[in-house]
C-alpha atoms as a PDB file:
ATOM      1  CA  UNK A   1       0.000   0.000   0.000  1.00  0.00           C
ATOM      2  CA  UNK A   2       3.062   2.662   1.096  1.00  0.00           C
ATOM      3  CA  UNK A   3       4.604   1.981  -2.500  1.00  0.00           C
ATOM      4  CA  UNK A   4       1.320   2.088  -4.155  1.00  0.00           C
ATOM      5  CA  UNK A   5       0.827   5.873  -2.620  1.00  0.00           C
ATOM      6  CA  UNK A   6       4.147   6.280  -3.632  1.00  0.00           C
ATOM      7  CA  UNK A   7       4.186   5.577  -6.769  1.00  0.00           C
ATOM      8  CA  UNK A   8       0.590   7.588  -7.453  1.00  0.00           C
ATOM      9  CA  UNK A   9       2.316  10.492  -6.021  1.00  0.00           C
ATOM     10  CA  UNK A  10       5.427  10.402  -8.397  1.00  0.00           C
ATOM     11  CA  UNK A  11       2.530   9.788 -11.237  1.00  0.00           C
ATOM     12  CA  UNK A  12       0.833  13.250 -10.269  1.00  0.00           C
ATOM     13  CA  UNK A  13       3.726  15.084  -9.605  1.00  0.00           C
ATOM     14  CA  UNK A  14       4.668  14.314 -13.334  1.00  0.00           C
ATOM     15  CA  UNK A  15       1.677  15.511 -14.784  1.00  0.00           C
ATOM     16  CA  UNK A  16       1.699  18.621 -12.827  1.00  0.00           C
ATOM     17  CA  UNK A  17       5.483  18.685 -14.107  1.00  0.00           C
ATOM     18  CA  UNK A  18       4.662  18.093 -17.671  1.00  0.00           C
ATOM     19  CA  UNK A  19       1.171  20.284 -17.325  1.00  0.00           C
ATOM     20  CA  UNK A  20       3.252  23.371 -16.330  1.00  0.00           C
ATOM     21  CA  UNK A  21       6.403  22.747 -18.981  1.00  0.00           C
ATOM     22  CA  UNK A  22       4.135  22.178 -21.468  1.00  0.00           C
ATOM     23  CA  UNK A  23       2.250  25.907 -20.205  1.00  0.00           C
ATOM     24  CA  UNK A  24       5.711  27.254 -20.492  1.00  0.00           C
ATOM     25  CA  UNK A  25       6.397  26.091 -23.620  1.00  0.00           C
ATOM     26  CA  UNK A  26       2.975  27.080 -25.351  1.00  0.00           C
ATOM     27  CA  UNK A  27       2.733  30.456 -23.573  1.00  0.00           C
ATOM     28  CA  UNK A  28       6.324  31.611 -24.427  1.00  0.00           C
ATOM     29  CA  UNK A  29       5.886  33.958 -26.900  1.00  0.00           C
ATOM     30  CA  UNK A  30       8.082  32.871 -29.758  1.00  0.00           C
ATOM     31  CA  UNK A  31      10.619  35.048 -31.352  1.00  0.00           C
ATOM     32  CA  UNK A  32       9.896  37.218 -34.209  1.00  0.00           C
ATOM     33  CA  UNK A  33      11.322  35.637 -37.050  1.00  0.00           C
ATOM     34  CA  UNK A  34      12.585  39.501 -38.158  1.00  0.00           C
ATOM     35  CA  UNK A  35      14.550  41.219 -35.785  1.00  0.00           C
ATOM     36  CA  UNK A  36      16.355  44.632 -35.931  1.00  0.00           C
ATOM     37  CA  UNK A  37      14.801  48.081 -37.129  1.00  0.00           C
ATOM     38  CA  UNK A  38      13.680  49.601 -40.400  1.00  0.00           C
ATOM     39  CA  UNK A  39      15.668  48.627 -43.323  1.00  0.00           C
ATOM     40  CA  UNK A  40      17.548  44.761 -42.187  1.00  0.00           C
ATOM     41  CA  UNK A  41      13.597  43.848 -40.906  1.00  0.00           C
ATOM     42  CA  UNK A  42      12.523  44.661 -44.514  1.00  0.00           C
ATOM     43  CA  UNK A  43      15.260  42.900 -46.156  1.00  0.00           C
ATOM     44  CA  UNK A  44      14.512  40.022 -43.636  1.00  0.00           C
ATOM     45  CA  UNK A  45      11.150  39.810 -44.513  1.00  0.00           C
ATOM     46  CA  UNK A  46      11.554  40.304 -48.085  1.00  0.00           C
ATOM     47  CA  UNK A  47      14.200  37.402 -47.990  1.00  0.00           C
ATOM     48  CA  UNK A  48      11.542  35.046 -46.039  1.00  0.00           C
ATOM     49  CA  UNK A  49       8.689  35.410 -48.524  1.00  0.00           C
ATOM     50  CA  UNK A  50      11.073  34.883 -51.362  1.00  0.00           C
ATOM     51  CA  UNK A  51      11.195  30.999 -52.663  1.00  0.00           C
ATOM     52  CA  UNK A  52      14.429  29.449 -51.572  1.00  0.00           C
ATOM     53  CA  UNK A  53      16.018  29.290 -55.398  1.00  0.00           C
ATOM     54  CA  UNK A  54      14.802  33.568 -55.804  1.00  0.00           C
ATOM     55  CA  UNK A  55      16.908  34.198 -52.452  1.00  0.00           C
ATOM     56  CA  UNK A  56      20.477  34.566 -53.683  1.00  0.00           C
ATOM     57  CA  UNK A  57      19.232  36.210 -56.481  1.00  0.00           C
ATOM     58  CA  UNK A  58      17.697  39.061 -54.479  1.00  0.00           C
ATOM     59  CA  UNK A  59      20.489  39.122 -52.186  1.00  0.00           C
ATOM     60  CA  UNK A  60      23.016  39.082 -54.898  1.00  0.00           C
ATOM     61  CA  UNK A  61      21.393  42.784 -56.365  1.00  0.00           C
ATOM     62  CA  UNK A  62      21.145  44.110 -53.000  1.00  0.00           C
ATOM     63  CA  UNK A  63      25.119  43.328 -52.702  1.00  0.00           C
ATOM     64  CA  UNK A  64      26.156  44.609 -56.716  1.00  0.00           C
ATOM     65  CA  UNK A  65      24.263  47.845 -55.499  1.00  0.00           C
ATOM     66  CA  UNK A  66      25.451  47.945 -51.823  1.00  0.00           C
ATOM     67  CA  UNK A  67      27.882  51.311 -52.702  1.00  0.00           C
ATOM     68  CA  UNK A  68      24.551  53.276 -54.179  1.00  0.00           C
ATOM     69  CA  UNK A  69      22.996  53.321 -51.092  1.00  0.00           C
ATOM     70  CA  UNK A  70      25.293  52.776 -48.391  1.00  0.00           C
ATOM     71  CA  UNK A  71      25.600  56.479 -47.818  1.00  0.00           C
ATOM     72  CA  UNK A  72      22.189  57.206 -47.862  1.00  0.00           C
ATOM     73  CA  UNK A  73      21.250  54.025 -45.493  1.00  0.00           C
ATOM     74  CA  UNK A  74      24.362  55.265 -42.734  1.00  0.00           C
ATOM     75  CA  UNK A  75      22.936  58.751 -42.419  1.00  0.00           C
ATOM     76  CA  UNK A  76      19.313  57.600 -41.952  1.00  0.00           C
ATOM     77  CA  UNK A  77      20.698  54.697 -39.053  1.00  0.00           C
ATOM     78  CA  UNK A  78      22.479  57.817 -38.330  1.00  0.00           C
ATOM     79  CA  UNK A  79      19.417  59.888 -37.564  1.00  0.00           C
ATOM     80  CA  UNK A  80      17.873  57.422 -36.619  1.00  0.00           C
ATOM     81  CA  UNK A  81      20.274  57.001 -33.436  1.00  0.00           C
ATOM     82  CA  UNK A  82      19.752  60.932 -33.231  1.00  0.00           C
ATOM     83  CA  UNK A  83      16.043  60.190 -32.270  1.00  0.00           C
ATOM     84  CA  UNK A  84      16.466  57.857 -29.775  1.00  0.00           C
ATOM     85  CA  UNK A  85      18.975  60.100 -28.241  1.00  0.00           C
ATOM     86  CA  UNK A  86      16.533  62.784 -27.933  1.00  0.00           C
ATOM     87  CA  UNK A  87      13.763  60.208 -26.836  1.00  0.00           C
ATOM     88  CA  UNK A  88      16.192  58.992 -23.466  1.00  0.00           C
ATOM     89  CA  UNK A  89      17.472  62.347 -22.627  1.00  0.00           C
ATOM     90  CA  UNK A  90      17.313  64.386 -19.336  1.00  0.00           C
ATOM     91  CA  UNK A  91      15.854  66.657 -18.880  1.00  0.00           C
ATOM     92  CA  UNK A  92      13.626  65.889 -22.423  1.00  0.00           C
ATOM     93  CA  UNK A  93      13.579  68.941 -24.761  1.00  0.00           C
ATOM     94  CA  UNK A  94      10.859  68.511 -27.472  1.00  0.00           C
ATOM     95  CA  UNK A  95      12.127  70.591 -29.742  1.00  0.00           C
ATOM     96  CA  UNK A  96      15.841  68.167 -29.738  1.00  0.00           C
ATOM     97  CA  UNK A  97      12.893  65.326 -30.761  1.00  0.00           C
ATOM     98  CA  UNK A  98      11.406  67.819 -33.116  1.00  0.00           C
ATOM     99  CA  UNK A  99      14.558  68.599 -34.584  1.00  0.00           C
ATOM    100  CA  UNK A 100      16.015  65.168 -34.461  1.00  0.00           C
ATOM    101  CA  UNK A 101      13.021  63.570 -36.215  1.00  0.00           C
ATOM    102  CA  UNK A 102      12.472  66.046 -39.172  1.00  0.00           C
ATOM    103  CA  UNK A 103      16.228  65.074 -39.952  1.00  0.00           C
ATOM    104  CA  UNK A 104      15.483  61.151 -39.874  1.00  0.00           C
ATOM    105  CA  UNK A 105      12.283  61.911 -41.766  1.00  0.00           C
ATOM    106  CA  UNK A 106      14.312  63.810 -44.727  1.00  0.00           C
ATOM    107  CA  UNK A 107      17.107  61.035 -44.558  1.00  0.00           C
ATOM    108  CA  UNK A 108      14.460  58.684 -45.006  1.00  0.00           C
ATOM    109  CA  UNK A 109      12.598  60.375 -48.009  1.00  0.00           C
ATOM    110  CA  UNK A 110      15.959  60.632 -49.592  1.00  0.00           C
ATOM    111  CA  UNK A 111      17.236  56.971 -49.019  1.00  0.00           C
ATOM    112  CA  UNK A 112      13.984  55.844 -49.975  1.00  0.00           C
ATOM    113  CA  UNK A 113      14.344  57.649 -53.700  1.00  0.00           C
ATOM    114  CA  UNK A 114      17.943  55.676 -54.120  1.00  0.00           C
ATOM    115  CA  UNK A 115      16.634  52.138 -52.754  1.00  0.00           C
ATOM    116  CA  UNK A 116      14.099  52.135 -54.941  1.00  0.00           C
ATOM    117  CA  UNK A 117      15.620  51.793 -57.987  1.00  0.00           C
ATOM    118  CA  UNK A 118      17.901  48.628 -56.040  1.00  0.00           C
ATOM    119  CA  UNK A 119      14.516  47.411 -54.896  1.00  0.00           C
ATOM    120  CA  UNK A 120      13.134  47.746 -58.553  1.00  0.00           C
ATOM    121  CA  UNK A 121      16.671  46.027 -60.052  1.00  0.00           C
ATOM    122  CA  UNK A 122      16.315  43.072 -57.140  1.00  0.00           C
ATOM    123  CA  UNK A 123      12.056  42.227 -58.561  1.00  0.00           C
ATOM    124  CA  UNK A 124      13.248  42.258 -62.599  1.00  0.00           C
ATOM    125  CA  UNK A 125      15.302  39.698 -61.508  1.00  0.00           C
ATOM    126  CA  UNK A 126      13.681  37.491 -59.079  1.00  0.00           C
ATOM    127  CA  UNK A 127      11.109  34.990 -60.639  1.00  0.00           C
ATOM    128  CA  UNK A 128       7.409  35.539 -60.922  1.00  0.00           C
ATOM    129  CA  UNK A 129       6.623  33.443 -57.874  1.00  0.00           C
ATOM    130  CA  UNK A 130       9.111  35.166 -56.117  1.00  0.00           C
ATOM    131  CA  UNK A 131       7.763  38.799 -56.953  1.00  0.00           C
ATOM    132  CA  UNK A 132       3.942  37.258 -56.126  1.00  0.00           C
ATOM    133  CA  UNK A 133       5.244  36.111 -52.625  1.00  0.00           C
ATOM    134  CA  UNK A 134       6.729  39.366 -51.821  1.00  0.00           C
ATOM    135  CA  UNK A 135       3.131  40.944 -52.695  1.00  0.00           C
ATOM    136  CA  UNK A 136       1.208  38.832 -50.290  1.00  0.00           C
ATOM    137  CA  UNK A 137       3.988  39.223 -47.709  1.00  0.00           C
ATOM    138  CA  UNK A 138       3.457  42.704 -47.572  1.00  0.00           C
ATOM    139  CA  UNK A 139       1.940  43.540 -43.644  1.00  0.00           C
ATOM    140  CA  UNK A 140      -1.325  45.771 -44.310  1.00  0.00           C
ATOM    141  CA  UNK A 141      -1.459  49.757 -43.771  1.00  0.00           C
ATOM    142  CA  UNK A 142      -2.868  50.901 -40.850  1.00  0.00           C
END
């Protein structure tokens, strides 16, 4: 009888074991299969939606054309760092943040106008499928 109890109590402490791993498991958020900011998350997502064989292909412009836009991509990381500076600073000034973000916002409209033309290089060359994926990847506006 002893080892019977015994043995029913090492059978529910294993199920309240398992119950809770398994909790832990299923309510651990998993992690975001596209981390960083801004312009690696697009290329990350871009990358993921893209069939495996359309990949290196897409890559491959984004690498010929890497000196077009590096510039333009450093200054907008650049003002980009500027923001969050003036976000975490103490005292806070408003106008810095003003300031700070009108700059990232120009940076941006002016990388933006030499990406493109990478971005429009990269979907000539990728296949069909490829450019189709990419579409439906595309998170909605809100």
């Amino acid at each position: 009888m002893r080892r019977f109890r015994w043995m029913a109590g090492l059978l529910g402490a294993s199920v309240v074991l398992n119950l809770v791993l398994g909790w832990l498991v299923l309510a651990t958020p998993t992690p975001r299969e596209h981390r960083g900011r801004g312009f690696d998350r697009m290329v990350a997502r871009i990358e993921a939606s893209l069939p495996e064989a359309d990949r290196p292909v897409f890559r491959g412009v984004l690498d010929r054309e890497r000196e077009g836009y590096a510039g333009a991509l450093a200054a907008l990381r650049a003002a980009r760092a500027e923001v969050d500076a003036a976000m975490t600073r103490d005292p806070f000034d408003p106008e810095v943040l003003r300031l700070a973000m009108t700059r990232w916002s120009e940076r941006w409209t002016g990388f933006n106008a030499i990406f493109t033309e990478t971005l429009v290089h990269a979907m000539a060359e990728v296949s069909p499928e490829g450019r189709a994926r990419i579409a439906a990847s595309q998170p909605p506006v809100r």
